[in-house]
Protein backbone atom coordinates (compact mmCIF):
# COMPACT_ATOMS: atom_id res chain seq x y z
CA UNK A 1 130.98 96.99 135.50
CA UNK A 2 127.46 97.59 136.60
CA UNK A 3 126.63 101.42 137.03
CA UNK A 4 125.76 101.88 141.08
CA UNK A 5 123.19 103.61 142.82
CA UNK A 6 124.09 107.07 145.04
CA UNK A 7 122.96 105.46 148.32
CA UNK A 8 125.42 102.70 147.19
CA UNK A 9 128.05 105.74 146.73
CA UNK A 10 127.53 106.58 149.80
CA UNK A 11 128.24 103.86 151.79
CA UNK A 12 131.41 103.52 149.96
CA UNK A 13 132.69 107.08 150.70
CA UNK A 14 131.34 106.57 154.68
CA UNK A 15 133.49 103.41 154.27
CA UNK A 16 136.58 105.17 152.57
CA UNK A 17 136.38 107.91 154.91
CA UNK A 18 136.38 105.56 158.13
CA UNK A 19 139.16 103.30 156.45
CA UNK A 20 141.53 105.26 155.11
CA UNK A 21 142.45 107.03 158.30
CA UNK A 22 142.84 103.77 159.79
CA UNK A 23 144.96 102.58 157.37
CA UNK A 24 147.33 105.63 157.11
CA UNK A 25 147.75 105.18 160.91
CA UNK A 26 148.41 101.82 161.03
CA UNK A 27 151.02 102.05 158.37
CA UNK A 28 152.44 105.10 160.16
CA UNK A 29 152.69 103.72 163.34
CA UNK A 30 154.51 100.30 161.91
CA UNK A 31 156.94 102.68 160.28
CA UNK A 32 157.74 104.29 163.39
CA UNK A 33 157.78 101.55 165.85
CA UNK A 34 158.04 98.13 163.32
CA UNK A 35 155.26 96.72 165.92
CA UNK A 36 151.44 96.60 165.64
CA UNK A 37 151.00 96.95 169.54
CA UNK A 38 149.78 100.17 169.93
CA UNK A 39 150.13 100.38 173.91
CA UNK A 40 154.02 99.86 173.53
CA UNK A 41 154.54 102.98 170.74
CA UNK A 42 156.17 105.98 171.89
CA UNK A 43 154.89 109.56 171.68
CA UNK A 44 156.52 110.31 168.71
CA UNK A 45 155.38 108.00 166.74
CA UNK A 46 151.61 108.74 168.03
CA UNK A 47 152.48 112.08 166.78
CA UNK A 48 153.41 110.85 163.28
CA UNK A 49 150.23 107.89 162.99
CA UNK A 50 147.91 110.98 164.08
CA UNK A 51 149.19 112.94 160.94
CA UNK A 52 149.50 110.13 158.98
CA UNK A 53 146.09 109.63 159.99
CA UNK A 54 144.73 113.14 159.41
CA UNK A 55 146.57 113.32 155.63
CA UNK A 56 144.44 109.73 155.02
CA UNK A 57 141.17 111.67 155.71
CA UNK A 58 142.31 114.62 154.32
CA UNK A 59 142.61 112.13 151.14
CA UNK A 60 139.39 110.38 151.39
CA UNK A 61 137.60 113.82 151.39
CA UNK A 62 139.72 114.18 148.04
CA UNK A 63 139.26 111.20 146.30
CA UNK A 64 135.49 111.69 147.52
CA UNK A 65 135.03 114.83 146.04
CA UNK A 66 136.78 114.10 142.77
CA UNK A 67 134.47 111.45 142.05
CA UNK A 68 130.95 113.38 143.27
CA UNK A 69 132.32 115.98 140.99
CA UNK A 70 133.17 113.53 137.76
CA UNK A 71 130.44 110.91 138.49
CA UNK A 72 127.93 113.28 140.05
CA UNK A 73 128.00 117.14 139.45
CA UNK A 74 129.62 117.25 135.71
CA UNK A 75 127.17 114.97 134.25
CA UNK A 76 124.07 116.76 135.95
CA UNK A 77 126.07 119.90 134.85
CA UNK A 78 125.93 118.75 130.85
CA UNK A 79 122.61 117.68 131.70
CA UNK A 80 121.44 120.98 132.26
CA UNK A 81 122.90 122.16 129.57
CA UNK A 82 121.39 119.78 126.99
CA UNK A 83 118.16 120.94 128.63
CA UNK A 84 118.85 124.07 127.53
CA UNK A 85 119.46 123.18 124.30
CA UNK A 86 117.08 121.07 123.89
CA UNK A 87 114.50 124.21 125.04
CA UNK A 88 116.26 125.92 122.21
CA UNK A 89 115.20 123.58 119.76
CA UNK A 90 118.81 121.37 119.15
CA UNK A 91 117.60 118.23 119.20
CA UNK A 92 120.70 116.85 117.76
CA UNK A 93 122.79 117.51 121.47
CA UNK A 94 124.81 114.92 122.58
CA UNK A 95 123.60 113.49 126.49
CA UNK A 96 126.30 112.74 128.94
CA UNK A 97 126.68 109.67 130.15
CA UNK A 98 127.62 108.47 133.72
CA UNK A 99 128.20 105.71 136.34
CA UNK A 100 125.72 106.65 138.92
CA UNK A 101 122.36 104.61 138.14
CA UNK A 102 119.65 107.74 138.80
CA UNK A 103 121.58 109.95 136.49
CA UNK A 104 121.87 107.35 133.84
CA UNK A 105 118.13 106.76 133.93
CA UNK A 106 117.62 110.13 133.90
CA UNK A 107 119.69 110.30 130.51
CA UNK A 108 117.87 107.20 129.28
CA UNK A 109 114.87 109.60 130.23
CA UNK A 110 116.06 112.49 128.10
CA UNK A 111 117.17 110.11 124.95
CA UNK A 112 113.70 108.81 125.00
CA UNK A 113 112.32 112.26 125.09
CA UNK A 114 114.52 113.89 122.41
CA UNK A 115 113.74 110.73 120.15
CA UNK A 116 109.56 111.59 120.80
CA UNK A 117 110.40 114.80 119.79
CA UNK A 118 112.49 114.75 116.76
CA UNK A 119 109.98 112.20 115.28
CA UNK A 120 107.29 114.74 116.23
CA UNK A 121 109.27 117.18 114.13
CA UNK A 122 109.53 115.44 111.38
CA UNK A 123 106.07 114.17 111.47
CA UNK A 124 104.69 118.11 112.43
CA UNK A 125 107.55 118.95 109.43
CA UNK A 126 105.76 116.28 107.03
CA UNK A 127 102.30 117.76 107.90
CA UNK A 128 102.78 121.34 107.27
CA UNK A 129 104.57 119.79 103.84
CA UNK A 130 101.29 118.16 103.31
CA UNK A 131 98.72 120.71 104.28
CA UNK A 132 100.33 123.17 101.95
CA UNK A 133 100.59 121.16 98.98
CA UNK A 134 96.63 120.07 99.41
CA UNK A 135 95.95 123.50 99.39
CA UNK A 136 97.77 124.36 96.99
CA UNK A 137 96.19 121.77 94.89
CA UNK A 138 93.13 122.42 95.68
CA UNK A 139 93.07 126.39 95.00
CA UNK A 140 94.32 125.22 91.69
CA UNK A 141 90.95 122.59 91.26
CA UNK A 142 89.13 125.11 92.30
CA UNK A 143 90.24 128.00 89.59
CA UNK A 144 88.91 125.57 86.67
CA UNK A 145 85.57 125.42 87.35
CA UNK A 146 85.22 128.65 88.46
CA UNK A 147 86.64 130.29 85.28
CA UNK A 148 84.05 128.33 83.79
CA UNK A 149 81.20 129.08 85.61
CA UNK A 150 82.25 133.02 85.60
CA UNK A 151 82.27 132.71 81.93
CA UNK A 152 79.07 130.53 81.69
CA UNK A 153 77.26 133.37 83.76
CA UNK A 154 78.74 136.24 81.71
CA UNK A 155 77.35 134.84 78.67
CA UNK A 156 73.99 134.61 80.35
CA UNK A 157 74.48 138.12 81.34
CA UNK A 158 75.45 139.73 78.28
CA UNK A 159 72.69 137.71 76.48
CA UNK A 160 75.08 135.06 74.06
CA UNK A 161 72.65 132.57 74.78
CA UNK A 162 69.88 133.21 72.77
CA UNK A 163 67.11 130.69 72.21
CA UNK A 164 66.09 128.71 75.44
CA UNK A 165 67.74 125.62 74.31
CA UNK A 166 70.97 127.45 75.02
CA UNK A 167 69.89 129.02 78.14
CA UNK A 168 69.34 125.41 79.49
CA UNK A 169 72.16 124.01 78.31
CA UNK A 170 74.37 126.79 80.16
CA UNK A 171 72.11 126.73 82.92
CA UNK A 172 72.84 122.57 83.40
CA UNK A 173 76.86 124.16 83.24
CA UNK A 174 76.76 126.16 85.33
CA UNK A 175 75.05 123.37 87.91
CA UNK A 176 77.79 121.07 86.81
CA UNK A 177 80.49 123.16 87.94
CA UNK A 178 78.67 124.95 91.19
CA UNK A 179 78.40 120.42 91.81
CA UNK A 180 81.89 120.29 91.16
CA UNK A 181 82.94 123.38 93.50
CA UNK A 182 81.00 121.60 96.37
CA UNK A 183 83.17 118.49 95.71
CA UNK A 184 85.66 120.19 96.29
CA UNK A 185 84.94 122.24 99.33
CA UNK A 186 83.12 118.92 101.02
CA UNK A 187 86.86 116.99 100.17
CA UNK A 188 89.38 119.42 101.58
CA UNK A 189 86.89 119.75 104.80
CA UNK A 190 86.88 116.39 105.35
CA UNK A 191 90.64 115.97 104.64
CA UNK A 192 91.22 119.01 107.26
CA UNK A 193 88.80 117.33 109.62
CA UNK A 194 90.59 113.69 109.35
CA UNK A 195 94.32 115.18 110.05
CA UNK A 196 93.38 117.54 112.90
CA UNK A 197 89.90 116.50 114.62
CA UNK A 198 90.58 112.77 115.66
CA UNK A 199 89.29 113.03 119.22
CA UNK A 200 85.68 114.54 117.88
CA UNK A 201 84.52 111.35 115.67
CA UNK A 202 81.00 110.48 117.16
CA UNK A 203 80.62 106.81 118.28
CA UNK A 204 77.15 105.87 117.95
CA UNK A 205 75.57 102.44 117.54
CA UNK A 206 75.70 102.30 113.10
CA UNK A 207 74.87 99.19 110.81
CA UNK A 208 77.76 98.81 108.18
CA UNK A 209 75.47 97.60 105.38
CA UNK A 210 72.97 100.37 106.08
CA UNK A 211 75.46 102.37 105.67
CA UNK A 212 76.66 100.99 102.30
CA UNK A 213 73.26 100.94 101.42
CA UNK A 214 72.19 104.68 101.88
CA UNK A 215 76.00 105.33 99.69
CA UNK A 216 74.44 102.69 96.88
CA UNK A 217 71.52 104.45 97.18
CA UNK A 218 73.19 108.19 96.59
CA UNK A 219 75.51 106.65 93.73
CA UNK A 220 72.39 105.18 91.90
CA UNK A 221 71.63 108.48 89.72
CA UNK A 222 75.22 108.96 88.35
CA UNK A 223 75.14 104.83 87.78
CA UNK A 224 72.08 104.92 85.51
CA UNK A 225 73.63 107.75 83.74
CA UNK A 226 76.21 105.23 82.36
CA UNK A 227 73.99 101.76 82.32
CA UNK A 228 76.01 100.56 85.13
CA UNK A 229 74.61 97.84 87.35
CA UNK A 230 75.31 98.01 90.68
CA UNK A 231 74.83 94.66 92.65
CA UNK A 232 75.01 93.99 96.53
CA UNK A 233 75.26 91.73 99.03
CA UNK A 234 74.94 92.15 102.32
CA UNK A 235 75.23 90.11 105.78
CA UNK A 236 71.58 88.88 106.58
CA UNK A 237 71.30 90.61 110.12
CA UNK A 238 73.67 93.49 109.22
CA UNK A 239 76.64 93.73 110.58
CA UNK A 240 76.90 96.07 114.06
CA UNK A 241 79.86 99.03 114.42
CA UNK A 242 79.85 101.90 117.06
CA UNK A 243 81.58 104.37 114.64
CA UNK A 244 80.92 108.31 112.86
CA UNK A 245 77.94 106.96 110.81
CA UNK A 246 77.93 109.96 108.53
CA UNK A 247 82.30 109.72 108.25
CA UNK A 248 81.45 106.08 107.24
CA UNK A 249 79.31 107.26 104.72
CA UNK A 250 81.22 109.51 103.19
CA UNK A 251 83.97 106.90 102.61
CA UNK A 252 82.08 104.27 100.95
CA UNK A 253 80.52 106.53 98.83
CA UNK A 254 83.91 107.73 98.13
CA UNK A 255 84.80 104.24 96.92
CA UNK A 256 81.78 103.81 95.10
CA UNK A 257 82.07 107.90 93.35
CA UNK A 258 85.77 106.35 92.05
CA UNK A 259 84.01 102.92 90.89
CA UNK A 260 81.52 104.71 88.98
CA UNK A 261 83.81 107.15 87.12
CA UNK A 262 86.00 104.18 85.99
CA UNK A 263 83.29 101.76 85.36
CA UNK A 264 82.51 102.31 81.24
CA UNK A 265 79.18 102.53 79.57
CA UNK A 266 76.82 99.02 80.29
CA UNK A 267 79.61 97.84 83.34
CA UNK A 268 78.76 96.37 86.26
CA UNK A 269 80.03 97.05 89.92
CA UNK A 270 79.36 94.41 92.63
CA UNK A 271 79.28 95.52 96.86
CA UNK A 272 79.74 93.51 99.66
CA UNK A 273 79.28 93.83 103.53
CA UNK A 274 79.55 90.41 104.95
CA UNK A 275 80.79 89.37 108.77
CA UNK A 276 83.85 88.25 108.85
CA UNK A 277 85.35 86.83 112.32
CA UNK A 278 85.00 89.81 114.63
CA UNK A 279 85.15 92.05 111.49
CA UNK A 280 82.60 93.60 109.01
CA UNK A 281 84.37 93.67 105.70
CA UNK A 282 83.30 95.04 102.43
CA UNK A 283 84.78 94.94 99.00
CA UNK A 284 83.65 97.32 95.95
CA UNK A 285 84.26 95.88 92.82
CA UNK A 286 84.22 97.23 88.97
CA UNK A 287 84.48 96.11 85.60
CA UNK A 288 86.69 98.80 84.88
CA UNK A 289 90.41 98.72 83.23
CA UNK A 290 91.76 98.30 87.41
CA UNK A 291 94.66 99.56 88.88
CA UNK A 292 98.53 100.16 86.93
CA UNK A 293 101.46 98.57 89.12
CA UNK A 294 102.04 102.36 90.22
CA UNK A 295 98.49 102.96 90.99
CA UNK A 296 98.22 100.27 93.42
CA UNK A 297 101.47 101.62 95.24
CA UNK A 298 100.29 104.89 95.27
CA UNK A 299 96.33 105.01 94.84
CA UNK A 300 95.77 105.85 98.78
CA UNK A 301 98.46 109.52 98.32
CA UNK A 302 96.91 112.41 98.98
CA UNK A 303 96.02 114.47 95.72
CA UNK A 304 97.41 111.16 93.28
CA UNK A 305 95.92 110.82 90.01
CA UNK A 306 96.11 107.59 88.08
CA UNK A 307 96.93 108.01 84.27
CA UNK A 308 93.10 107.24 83.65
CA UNK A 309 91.68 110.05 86.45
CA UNK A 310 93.25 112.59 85.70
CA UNK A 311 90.48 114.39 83.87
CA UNK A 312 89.50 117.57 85.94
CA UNK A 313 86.04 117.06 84.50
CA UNK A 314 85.66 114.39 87.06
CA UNK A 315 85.48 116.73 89.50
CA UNK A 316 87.88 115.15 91.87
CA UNK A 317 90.34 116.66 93.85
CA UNK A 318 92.52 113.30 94.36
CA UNK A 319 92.00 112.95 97.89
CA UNK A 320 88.60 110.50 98.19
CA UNK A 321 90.39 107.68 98.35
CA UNK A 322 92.61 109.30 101.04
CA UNK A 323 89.64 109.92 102.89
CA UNK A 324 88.06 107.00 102.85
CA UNK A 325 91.20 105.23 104.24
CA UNK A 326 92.39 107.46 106.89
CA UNK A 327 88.02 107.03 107.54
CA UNK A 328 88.55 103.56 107.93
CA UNK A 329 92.06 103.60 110.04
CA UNK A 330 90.04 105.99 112.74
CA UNK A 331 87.68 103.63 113.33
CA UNK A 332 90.01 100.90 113.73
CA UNK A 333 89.76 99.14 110.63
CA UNK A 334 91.89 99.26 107.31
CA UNK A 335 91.25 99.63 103.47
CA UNK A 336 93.48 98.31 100.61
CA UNK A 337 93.33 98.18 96.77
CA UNK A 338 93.53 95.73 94.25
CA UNK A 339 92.93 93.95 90.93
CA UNK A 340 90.41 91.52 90.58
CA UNK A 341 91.74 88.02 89.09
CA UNK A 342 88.92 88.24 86.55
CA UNK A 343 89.10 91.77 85.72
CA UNK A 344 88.56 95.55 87.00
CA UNK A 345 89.42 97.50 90.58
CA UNK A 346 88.82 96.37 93.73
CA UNK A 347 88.94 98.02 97.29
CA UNK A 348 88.74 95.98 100.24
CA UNK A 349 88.31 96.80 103.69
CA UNK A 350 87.39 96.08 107.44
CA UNK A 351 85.92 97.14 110.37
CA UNK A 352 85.70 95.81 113.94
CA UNK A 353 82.48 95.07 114.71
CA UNK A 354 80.45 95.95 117.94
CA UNK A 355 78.64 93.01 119.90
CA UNK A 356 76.50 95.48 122.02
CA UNK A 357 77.74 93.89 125.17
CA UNK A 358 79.11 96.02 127.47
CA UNK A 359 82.42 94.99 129.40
């Protein structure tokens, strides 16, 4: 049976209350007289259908309020209630349910809400999980290098490093590590900045393979420190975003940082922007060892290290490639990793691209 409406209640009681009366008098008075012609009843019997007639609206008004108080006033009573606990932060209270239509909307209303919010506790739960584990990590990244450049400087202090080839050589250290610290400062920003500044990412007219190009361009110095060959190929044209230029930035040169550290002595790593539909996509791809099975399930966690990164020397944190994607998502686009059929790493991704036309 289909749940009614309170102005549909109404009517009903108006109706009960203006039948059932009737209906107790009439059956009273063919008790009494065994006739249906009023005019001929005597005054007895009047007597008797009037009381009859007064119990039937005496029951109306009972049968009336019975049901406003099971159908009507108990359920917005539990209601209440579950608002209240609900304000207390049990989101596991049980709604009431009932036959009027507004109050069972209402309680739709409610489940809806309670659902929002127990997935924004969990979510808020999995955050705060999150946030303290990063730091965690990170504090514990950053305690390596700077035991090592402490020590580094206290042997420059206290004069262990004698003849100037020493002096340089824990001069270029400590400039290695002070790199390294900056890494790692410039990573957990970023990461902070991606989970909790959304709304503040700039949208300004960009070119993706300028972009790319300006990252190649950063990259090149560590590259020729390895003999690594970096080829690229971009869209004649360029290919148009409105996006955080200097976000975008930081995540392909993300991808490229990771290519480079995996990419041995004399490799080669190839980059692509190229149009694609509506889309710019890029792919950055090495002649390194690639991804494990696990990697490629996991590569994208925050703080994961593959069995071959996991050098601290590298001066990663394990959250670049986190960055780069959750980069890439805010802008509407998506990044995924893979193996190349021929051999080495490959990340692939997309953005949509911006026609300059305005709507």
């Amino acid at each position: 049976m289909g749940k009614l409406r309170v102005r549909t209640s109404f009517l009903l009681s108006v109706a009960l209350l203006l039948l059932l009366p009737w209906i107790f008098f009439v059956t009273a008075f063919l008790m009494a007289t065994g006739s249906l012609d009023i005019g001929s009843g005597q005054p007895g019997s009047y007597i008797a259908s009037h009381i009859a007639a007064f119990t039937g609206l005496l029951l109306a008004f009972l049968i009336i309020g019975l049901r406003i108080r099971r159908h009507l006033l108990d359920p917005l009573e539990r209601m209440g209630q579950a608002a209240r606990q609900i304000a207390e932060g049990d989101l596991d209270v049980g709604l009431p349910q009932s036959s009027v239509k507004e109050i069972a909307e209402v309680r739709d209303g409610f489940e809806v809400m309670v659902s929002g919010l127990q997935d924004a506790y969990r979510k808020q739960a999995a955050l705060e999980e999150e946030r303290r584990f990063v730091i965690a990590a990170v504090a514990h990244d950053l305690r390596t290098p700077l035991f090592a450049l402490r020590g580094y400087l206290d042997g420059l202090e206290q004069g262990i490093a004698r003849t100037p080839e020493q002096v340089a050589k824990y001069v270029a250290v400590c400039k290695e590590k002070s790199a390294q610290l900056d890494r790692l400062v410039e990573d957990l920003f970023t990461f902070t900045r991606m989970e909790y500044a959304e709304t503040e990412l700039s949208r300004e007219p960009s070119d993706l393979c300028e972009i790319a190009q300006r990252s190649v361009e950063s990259l090149e110095p560590q590259a020729q420190e390895k003999k690594i060959l970096i080829h690229t190929r971009f869209e004649l044209g360029g290919c148009p975003l409105k996006a955080d230029a200097h976000l975008l930035e930081r995540a392909i040169s993300n991808l490229l940082d990771n290519a480079v550290r995996h990419t041995p002595l004399h490799g080669r790593i190839a980059v692509a922007c190229l149009r694609d539909g509506e889309r710019a996509a890029f792919t950055i791809r090495d002649s390194g060892p690639g991804f494990s099975p696990e990697e490629l399930e996991r590569i994208f966690e925050p703080l994961y290290r593959g069995e071959q990164s996991r050098n601290r020397a590298t001066g990663g944190a394990g959250l670049g490639l986190t960055i780069s994607q959750r980069i890439i998502r805010q802008h509407g686009g998506e990044l995924t990793a893979s193996n190349y059929p021929e051999g080495g790493a490959m990340l692939s991704g997309w953005i949509p691209l911006h026609s300059g036309r305005t709507p």
